[in-house]
Protein backbone atom coordinates (compact mmCIF):
# COMPACT_ATOMS: atom_id res chain seq x y z
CA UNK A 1 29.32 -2.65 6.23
CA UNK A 2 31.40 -3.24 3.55
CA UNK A 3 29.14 -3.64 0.27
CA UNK A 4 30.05 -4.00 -3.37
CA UNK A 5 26.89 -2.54 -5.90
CA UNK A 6 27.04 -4.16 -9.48
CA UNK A 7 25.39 -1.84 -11.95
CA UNK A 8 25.35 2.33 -11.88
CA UNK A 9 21.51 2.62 -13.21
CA UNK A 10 18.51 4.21 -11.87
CA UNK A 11 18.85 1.38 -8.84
CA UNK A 12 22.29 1.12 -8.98
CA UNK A 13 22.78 4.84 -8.38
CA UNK A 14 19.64 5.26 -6.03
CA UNK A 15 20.92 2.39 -3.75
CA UNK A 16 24.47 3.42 -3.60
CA UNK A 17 23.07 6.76 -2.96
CA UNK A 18 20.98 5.58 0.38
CA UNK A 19 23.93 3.96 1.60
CA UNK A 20 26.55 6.14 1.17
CA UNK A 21 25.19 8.35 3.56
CA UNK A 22 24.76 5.91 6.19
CA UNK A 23 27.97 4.66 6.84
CA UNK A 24 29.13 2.40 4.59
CA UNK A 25 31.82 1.60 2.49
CA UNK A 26 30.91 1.00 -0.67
CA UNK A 27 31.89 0.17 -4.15
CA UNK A 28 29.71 0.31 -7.60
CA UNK A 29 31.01 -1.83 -10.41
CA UNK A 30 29.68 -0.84 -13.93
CA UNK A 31 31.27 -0.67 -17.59
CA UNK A 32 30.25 2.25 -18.37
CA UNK A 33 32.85 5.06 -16.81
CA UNK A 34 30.66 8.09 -17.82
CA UNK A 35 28.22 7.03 -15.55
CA UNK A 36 30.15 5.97 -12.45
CA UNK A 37 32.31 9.67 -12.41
CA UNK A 38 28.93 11.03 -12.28
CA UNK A 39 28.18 9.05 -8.98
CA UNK A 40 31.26 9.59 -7.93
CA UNK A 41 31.60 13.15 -8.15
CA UNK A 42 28.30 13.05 -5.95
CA UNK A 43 29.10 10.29 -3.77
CA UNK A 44 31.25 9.03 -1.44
CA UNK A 45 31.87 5.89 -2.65
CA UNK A 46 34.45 4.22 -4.86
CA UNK A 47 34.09 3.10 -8.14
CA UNK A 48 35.69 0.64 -10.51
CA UNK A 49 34.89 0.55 -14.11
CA UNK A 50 34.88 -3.32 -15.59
CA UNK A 51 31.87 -6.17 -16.14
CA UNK A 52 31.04 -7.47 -12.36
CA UNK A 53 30.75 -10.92 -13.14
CA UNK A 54 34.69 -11.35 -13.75
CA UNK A 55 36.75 -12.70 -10.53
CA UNK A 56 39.79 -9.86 -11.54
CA UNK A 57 37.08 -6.91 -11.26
CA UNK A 58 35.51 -8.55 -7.95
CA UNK A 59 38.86 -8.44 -6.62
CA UNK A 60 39.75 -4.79 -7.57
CA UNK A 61 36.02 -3.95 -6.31
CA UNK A 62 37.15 -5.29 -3.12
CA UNK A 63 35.11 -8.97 -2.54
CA UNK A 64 38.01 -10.63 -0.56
CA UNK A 65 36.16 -8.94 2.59
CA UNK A 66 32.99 -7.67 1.29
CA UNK A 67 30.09 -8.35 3.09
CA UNK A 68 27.37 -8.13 0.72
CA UNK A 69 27.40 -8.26 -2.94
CA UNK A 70 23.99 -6.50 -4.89
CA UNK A 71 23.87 -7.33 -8.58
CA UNK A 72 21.74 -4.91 -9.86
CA UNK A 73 22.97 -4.71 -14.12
CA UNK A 74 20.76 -4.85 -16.67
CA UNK A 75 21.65 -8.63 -17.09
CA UNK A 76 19.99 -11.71 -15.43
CA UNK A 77 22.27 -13.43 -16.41
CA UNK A 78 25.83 -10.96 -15.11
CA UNK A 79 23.57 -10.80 -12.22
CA UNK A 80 23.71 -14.87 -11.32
CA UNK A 81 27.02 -15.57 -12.57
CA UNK A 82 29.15 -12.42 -10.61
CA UNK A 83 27.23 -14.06 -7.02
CA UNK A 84 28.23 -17.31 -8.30
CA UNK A 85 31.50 -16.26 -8.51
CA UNK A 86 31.39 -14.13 -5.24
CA UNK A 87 29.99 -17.33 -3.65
CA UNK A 88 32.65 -20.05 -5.08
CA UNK A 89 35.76 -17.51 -5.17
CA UNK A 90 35.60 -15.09 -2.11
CA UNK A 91 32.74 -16.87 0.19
CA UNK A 92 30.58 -13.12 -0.04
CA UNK A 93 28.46 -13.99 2.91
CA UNK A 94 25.56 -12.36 1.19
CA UNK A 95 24.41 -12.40 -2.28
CA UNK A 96 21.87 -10.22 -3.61
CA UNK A 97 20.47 -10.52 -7.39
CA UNK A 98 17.88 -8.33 -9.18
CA UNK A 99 16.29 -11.07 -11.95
CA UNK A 100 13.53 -10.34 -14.38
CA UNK A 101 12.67 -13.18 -16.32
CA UNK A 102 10.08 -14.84 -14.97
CA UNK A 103 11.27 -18.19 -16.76
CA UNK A 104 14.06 -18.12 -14.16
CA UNK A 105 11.83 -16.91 -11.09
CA UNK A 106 9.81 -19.70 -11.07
CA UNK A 107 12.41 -22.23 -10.52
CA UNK A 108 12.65 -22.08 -6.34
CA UNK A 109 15.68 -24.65 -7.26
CA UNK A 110 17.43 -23.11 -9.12
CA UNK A 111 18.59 -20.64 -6.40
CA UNK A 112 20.51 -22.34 -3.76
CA UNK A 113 23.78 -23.07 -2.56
CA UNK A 114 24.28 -26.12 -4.78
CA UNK A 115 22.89 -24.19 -7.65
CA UNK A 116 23.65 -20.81 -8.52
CA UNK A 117 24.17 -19.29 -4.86
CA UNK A 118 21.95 -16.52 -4.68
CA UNK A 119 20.67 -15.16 -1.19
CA UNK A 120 18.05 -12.74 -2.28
CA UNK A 121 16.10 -12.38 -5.74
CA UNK A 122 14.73 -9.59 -6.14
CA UNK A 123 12.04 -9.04 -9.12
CA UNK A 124 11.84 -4.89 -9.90
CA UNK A 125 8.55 -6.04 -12.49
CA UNK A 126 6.62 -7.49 -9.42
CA UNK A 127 7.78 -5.39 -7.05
CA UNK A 128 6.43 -2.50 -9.29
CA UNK A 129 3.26 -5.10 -10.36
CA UNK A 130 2.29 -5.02 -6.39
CA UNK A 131 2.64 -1.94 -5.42
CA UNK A 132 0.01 -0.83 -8.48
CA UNK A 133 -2.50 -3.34 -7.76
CA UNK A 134 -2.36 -2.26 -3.82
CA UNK A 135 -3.18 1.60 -5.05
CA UNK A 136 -5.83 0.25 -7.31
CA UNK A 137 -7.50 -2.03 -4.43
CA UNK A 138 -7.70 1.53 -2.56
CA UNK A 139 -8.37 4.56 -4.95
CA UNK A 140 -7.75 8.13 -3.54
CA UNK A 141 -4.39 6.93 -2.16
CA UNK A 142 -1.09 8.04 -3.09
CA UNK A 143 0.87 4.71 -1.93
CA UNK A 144 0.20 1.87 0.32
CA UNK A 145 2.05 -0.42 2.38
CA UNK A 146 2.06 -3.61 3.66
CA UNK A 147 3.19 -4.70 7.01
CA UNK A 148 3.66 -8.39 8.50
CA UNK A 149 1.99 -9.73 5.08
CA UNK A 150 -0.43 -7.65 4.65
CA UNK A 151 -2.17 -7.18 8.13
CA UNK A 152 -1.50 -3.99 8.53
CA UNK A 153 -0.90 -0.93 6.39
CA UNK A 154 0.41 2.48 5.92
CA UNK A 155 -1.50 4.38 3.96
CA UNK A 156 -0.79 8.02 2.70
CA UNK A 157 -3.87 10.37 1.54
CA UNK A 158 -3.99 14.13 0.63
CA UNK A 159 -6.52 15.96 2.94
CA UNK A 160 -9.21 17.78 0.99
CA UNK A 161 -11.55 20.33 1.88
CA UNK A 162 -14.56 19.13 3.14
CA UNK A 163 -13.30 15.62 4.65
CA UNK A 164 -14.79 14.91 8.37
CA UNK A 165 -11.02 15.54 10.17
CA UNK A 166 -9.98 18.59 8.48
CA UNK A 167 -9.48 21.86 10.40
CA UNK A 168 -9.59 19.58 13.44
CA UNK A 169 -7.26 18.13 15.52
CA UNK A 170 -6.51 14.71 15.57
CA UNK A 171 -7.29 13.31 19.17
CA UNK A 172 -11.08 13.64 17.45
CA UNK A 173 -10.22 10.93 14.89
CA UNK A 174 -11.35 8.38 17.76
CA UNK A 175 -14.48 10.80 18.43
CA UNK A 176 -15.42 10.17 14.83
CA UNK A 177 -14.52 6.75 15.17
CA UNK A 178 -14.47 5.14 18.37
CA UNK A 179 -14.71 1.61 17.28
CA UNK A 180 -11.90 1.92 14.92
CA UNK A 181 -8.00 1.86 16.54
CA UNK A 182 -5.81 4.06 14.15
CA UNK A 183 -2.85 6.30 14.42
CA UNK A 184 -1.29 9.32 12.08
CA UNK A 185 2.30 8.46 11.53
CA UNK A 186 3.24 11.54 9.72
CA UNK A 187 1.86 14.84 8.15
CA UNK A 188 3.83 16.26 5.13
CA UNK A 189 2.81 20.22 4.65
CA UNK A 190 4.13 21.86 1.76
CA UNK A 191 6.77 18.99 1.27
CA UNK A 192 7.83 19.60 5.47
CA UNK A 193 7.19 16.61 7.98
CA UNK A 194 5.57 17.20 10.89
CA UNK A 195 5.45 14.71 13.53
CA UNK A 196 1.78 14.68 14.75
CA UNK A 197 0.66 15.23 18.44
CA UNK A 198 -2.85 15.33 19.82
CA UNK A 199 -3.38 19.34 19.13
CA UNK A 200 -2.07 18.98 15.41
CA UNK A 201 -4.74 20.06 12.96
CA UNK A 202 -5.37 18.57 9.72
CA UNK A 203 -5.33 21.08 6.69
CA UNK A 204 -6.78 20.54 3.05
CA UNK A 205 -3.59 19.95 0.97
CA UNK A 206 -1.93 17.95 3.75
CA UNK A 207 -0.20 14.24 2.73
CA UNK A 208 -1.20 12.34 5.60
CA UNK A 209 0.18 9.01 6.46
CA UNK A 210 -1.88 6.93 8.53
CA UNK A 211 -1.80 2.81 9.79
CA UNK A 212 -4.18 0.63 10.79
CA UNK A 213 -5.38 -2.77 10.23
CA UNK A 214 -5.76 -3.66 6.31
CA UNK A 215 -9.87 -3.83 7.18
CA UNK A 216 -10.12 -0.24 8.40
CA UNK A 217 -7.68 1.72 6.17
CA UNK A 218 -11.13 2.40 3.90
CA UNK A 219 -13.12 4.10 7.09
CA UNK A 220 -10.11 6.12 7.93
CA UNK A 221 -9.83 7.59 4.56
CA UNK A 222 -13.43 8.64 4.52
CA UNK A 223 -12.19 11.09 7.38
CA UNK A 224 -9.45 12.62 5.26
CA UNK A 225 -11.56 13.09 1.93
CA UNK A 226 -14.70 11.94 -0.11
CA UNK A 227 -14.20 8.15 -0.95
CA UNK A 228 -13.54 7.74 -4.13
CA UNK A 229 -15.68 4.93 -5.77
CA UNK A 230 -13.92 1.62 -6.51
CA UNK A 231 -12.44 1.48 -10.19
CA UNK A 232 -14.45 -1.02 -13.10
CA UNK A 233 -12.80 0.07 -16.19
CA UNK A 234 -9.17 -0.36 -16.33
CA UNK A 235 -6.87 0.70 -19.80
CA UNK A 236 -2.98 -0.21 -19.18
CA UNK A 237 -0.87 1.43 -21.93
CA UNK A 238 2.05 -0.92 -22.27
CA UNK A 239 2.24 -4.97 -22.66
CA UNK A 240 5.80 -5.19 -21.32
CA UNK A 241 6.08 -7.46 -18.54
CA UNK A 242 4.50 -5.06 -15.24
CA UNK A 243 1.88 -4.46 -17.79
CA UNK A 244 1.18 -7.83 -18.38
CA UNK A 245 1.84 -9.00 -14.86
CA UNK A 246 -0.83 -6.26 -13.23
CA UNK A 247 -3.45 -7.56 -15.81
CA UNK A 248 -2.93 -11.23 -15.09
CA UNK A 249 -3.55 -9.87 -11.27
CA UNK A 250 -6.54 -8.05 -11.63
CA UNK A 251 -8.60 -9.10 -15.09
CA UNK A 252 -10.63 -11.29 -12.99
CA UNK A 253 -11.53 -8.34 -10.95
CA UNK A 254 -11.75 -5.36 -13.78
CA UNK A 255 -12.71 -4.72 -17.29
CA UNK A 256 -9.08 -4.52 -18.76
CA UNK A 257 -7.92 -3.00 -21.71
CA UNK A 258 -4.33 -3.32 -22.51
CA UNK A 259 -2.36 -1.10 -25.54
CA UNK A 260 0.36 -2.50 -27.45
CA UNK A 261 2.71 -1.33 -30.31
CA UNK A 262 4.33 -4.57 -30.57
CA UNK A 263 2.76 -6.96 -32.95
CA UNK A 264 4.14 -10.08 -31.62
CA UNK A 265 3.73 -9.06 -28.38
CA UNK A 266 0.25 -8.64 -28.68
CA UNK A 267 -0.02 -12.07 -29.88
CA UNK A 268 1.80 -13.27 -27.05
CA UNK A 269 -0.59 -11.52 -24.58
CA UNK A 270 -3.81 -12.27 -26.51
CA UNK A 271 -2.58 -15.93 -25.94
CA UNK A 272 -1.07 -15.43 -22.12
CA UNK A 273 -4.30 -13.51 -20.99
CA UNK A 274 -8.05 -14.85 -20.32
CA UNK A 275 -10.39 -11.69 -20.41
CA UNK A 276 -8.22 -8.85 -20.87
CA UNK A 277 -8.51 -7.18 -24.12
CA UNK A 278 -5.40 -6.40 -26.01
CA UNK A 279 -5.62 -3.55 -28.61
CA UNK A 280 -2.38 -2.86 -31.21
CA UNK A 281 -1.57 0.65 -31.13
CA UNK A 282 -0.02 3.80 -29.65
CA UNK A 283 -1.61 4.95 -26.65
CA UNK A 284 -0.79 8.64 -27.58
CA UNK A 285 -3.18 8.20 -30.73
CA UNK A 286 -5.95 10.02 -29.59
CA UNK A 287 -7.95 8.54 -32.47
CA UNK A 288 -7.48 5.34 -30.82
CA UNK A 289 -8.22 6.19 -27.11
CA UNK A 290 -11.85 8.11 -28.25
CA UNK A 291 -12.84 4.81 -30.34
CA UNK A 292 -11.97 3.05 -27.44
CA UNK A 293 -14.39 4.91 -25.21
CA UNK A 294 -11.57 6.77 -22.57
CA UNK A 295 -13.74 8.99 -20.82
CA UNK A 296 -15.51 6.23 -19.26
CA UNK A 297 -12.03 4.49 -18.09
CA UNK A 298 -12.00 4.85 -14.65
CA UNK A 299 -8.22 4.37 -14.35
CA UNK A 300 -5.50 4.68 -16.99
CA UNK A 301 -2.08 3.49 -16.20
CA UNK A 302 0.79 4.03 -18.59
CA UNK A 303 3.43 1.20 -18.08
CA UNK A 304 5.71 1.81 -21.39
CA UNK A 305 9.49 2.01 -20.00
CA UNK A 306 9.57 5.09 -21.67
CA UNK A 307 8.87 8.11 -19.50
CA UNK A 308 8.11 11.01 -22.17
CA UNK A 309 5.46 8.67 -24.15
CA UNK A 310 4.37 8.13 -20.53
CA UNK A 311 3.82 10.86 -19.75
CA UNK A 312 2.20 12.24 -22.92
CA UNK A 313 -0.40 9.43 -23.42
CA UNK A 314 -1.47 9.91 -19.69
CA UNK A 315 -1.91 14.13 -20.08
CA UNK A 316 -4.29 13.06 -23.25
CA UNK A 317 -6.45 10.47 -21.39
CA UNK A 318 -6.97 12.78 -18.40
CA UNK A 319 -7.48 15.58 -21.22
CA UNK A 320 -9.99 13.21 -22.96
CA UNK A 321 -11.72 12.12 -19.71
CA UNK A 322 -9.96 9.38 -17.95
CA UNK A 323 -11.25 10.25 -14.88
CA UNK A 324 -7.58 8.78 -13.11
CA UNK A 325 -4.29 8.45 -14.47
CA UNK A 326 -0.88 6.49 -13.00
CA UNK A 327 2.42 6.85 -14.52
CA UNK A 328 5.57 4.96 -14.05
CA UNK A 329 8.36 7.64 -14.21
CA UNK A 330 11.50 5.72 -14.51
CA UNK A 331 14.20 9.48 -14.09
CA UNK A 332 13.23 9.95 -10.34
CA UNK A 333 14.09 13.92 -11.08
CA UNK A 334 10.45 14.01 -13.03
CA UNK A 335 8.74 12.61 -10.05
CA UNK A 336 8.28 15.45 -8.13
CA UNK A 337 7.51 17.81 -10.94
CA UNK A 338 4.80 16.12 -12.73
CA UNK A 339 2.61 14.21 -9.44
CA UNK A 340 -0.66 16.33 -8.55
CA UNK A 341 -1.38 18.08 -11.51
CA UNK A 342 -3.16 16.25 -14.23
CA UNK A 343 -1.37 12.95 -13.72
CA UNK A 344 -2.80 11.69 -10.04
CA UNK A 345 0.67 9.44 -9.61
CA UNK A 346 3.72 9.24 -10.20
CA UNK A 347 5.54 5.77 -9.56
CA UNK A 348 9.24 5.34 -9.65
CA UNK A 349 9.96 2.03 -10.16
CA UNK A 350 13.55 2.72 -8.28
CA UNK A 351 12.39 3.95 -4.87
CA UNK A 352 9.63 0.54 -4.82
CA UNK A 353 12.51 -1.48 -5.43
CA UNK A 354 14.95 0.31 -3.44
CA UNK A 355 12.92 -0.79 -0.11
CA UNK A 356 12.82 -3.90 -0.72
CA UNK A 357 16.97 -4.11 -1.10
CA UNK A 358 17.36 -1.51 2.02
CA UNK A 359 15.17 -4.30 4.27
CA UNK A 360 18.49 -6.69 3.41
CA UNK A 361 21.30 -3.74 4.24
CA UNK A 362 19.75 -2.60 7.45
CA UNK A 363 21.36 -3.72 10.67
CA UNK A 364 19.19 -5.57 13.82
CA UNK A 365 16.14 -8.01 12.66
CA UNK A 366 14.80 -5.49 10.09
CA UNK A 367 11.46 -7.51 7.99
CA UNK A 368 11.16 -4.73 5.54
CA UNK A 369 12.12 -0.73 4.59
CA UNK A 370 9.80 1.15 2.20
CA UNK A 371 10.96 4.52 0.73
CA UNK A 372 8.13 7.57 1.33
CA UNK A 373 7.55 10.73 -0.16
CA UNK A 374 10.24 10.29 -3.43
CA UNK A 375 12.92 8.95 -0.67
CA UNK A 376 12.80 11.80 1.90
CA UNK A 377 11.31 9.22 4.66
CA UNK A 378 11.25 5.63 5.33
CA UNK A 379 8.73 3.06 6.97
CA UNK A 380 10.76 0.00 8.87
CA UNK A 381 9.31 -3.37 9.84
CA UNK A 382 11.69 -4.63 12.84
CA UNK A 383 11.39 -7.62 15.22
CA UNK A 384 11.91 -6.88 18.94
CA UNK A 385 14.22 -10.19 20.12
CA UNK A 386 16.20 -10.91 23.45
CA UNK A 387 14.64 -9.92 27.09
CA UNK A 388 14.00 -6.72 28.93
CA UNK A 389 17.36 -7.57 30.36
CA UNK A 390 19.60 -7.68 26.12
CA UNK A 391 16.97 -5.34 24.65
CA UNK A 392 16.37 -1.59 24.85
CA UNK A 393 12.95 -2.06 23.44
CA UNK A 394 11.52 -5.40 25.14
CA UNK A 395 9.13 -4.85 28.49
CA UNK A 396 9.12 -0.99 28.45
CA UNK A 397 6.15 1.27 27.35
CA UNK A 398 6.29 3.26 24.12
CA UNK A 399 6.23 6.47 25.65
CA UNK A 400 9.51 5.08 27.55
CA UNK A 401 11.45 4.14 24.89
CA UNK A 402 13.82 6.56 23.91
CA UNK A 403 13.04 6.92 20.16
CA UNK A 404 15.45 9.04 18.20
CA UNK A 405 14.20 12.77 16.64
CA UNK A 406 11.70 12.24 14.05
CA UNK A 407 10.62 8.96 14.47
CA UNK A 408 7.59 7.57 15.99
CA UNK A 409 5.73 4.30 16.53
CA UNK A 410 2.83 3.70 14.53
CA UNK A 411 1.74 0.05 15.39
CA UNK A 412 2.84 -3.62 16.70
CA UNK A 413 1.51 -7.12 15.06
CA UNK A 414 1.55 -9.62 18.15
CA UNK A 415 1.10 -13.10 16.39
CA UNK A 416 -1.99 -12.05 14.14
CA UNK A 417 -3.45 -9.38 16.00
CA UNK A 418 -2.52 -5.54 14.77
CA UNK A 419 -2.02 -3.12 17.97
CA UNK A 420 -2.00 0.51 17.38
CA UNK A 421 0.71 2.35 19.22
CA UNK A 422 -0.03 4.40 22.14
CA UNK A 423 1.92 5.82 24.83
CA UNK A 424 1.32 2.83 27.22
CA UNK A 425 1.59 -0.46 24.93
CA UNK A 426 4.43 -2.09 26.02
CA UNK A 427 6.39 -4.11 23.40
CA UNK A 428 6.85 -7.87 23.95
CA UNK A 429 9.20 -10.33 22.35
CA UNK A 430 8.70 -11.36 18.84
CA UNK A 431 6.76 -8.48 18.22
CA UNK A 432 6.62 -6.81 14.61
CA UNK A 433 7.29 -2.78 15.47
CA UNK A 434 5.83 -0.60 12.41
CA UNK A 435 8.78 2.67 12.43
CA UNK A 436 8.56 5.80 11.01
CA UNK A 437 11.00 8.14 10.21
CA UNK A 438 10.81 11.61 8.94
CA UNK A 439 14.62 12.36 9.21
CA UNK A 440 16.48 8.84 7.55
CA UNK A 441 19.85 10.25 9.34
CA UNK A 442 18.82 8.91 12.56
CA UNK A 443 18.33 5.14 11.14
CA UNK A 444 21.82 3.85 12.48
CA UNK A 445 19.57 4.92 16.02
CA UNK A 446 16.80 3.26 15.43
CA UNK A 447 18.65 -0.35 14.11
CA UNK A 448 20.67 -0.09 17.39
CA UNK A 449 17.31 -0.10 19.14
CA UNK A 450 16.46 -3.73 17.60
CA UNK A 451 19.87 -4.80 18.18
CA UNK A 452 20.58 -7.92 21.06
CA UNK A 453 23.37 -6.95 23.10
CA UNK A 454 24.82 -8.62 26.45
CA UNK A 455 25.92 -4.82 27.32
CA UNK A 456 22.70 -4.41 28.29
CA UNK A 457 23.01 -6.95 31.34
């Protein structure tokens, strides 16, 4: 697939990076040429240096035969005008536009063909805003996932000593629970997959990944570890726009505390919110946080788009008794080195929003991707079509399918109910097929699965 990447940021980069090695021919358009030798001293990808929304650097980029065009710049508005231009110029069959301003996002109009031609909108701030309130709806987990709007999920826990399952092996999950249908996608053991079987043993430390239907992800967790209690008292550090977005969604829910440098933006959210309440301030002030009672905030999230006074207010809550901290780590390299210890998460903002592009790349009826463990796996949402006659998937078994290395099954959604895989479900057409893959080298494999062929007659 031929695909042309406006913008060399953190999604940019990240995207172009997935792709690359899948491929693809791809170009990423950005002005700043520091930034795209770095990618492309990494990558194999081309690069052309020049503002995306101008028809002469389309055309250099390649758009008389692109296939897909992702705006991804720091600008809404670069965004809308370069697929405007793709759309009325070169006919780009697909048009993909990251916009933040909600002002824009709530005009449904404003996006279509007779408009400004955009195919996809994506929204990084409610991406982001979703996937926090999803890890706050279940605390102890380290992400969650929907599937086919939210019926089913994919949940990921570590193991800890003492929880029912561990030092067992997991054909006695459904011993412990025999009226609940789960399955373990994936085991991560010292950062190595391991593709579960019915001998595998759970061990304290282990990242599990489990799915099940959205009302039984709770009892399945109480196998891996002690439940931790639902969350009351909430303190966000940062009003930006995830900050204010995530305590729009849950103030009706949670006692919310938001801190704000800004002085006009606290205004705004003092006026914009109904119970939350907005303090002025730095939430590395440890002054502040002890007047403000932090050892009895269950949660604190810090939200800032900066990732060292992230950081740094979140190490002095948990030091001052939060009892569970969230950051939002925007340098994916920090990630890694700073989840587990005394910050609980780490979110990167790039890898949530990254799935939600990938879902739109991917070949074959593919309903969404979602990036795992920092990007080293991936969780697909496909749609079996055709026959048993055009598809490789349709009328056969599970444990006949030939599934490539690494990747197993973990449930189907037939209409609205959620079937967890075994070895004798057999898929039907129009099912949802919930994918997971330890190894994302093998995806090409698993898209040729969902395609329709008449080679298969």
């Amino acid at each position: 697939m031929k695909i042309i990447i406006l913008g060399a940021g953190q999604v940019g980069g990240t995207l172009a990076e997935h792709l690359a090695g899948e491929a693809n021919d791809i170009t990423v358009v950005d002005t700043d040429g520091e930034r795209l030798r770095d990618l492309g001293d990494r990558l194999d990808i081309r690069t052309v240096q020049g503002r995306g929304s101008l028809p002469t650097v389309l055309r250099q980029a390649g758009a008389d035969d692109a296939d897909m065009l992702i705006a991804v710049t720091n600008s809404d508005e670069t965004n809308m005008v370069a697929c405007q231009v793709a759309h009325t110029l070169f006919h780009t069959p697909t048009k993909i536009a990251r916009v933040r301003e909600a002002a824009y996002l709530t005009r449904a109009d404003l996006f279509d063909n007779d408009a400004i031609p955009v195919d996809v909108l994506i929204s990084p701030e409610q991406v982001v805003t979703n996937y926090i309130k999803r890890l706050i709806e279940h605390p102890g987990a380290l992400q969650v996932i929907d599937f086919a709007e939210g019926k089913a999920q994919l949940v990921a826990v570590k193991a800890y000593y003492g929880g029912p399952l561990v030092g067992q092996q997991l054909r006695q999950l459904r011993e412990h629970m025999p009226n609940v249908d789960t399955r373990v996608a994936a085991i991560f053991r010292r950062d190595r997959p391991i593709l579960p079987q019915g001998d595998t043993v759970i061990e304290a430390d282990d990242e599990v990944f489990f799915i099940a239907a959205k009302a039984n992800i709770r009892a399945v967790m109480s196998e891996m570890r002690r439940l931790d209690e639902s969350y009351k008292r909430i303190v966000i550090a940062g009003g930006g726009q995830i900050g204010e977005r995530l305590a729009e969604a849950i103030e009706s829910r949670y006692q919310v505390k938001i801190i704000e440098m800004n002085a006009a933006r606290c205004r705004h959210l003092s006026d914009s919110l109904d119970s939350t309440v907005v303090l002025q301030g730095s939430a590395s002030d440890r002054d502040l946080l002890l007047e403000e009672n932090i050892a009895d905030a269950d949660l604190f999230l810090a939200l800032t788009n900066d990732d060292e006074a992230n950081i740094m207010s979140s190490l002095l809550a948990k030091r001052l008794g939060a009892k569970k901290v969230m950051t939002i780590i925007n340098n994916p390299a920090y990630v890694d080195l700073i989840q587990g210890g005394d910050i609980d998460i780490a979110i990167s903002p790039q890898l949530a929003t990254i799935g939600t592009l990938l879902a739109h790349v991917r070949r074959g009826d593919i309903v969404s991707v979602h990036s795992l463990r920092r990007g080293a796996a991936e969780a697909i949402e496909a749609i079996a079509h055709g026959d048993a006659k055009s598809s490789k998937v349709i009328g056969k078994a599970i444990e006949n399918i030939l599934l490539p290395p690494g990747t197993t099954i973990g449930a189907i959604i037939r209409d609205e109910e959620v079937l967890i895989a075994h070895d004798d479900t057999v898929i039907e057409a129009g099912d949802h097929v919930i994918l997971f893959l330890v190894d994302k080298k093998h995806i090409r494999d698993v898209e040729k699965l969902f395609h329709v062929g008449l080679s298969f007659f």
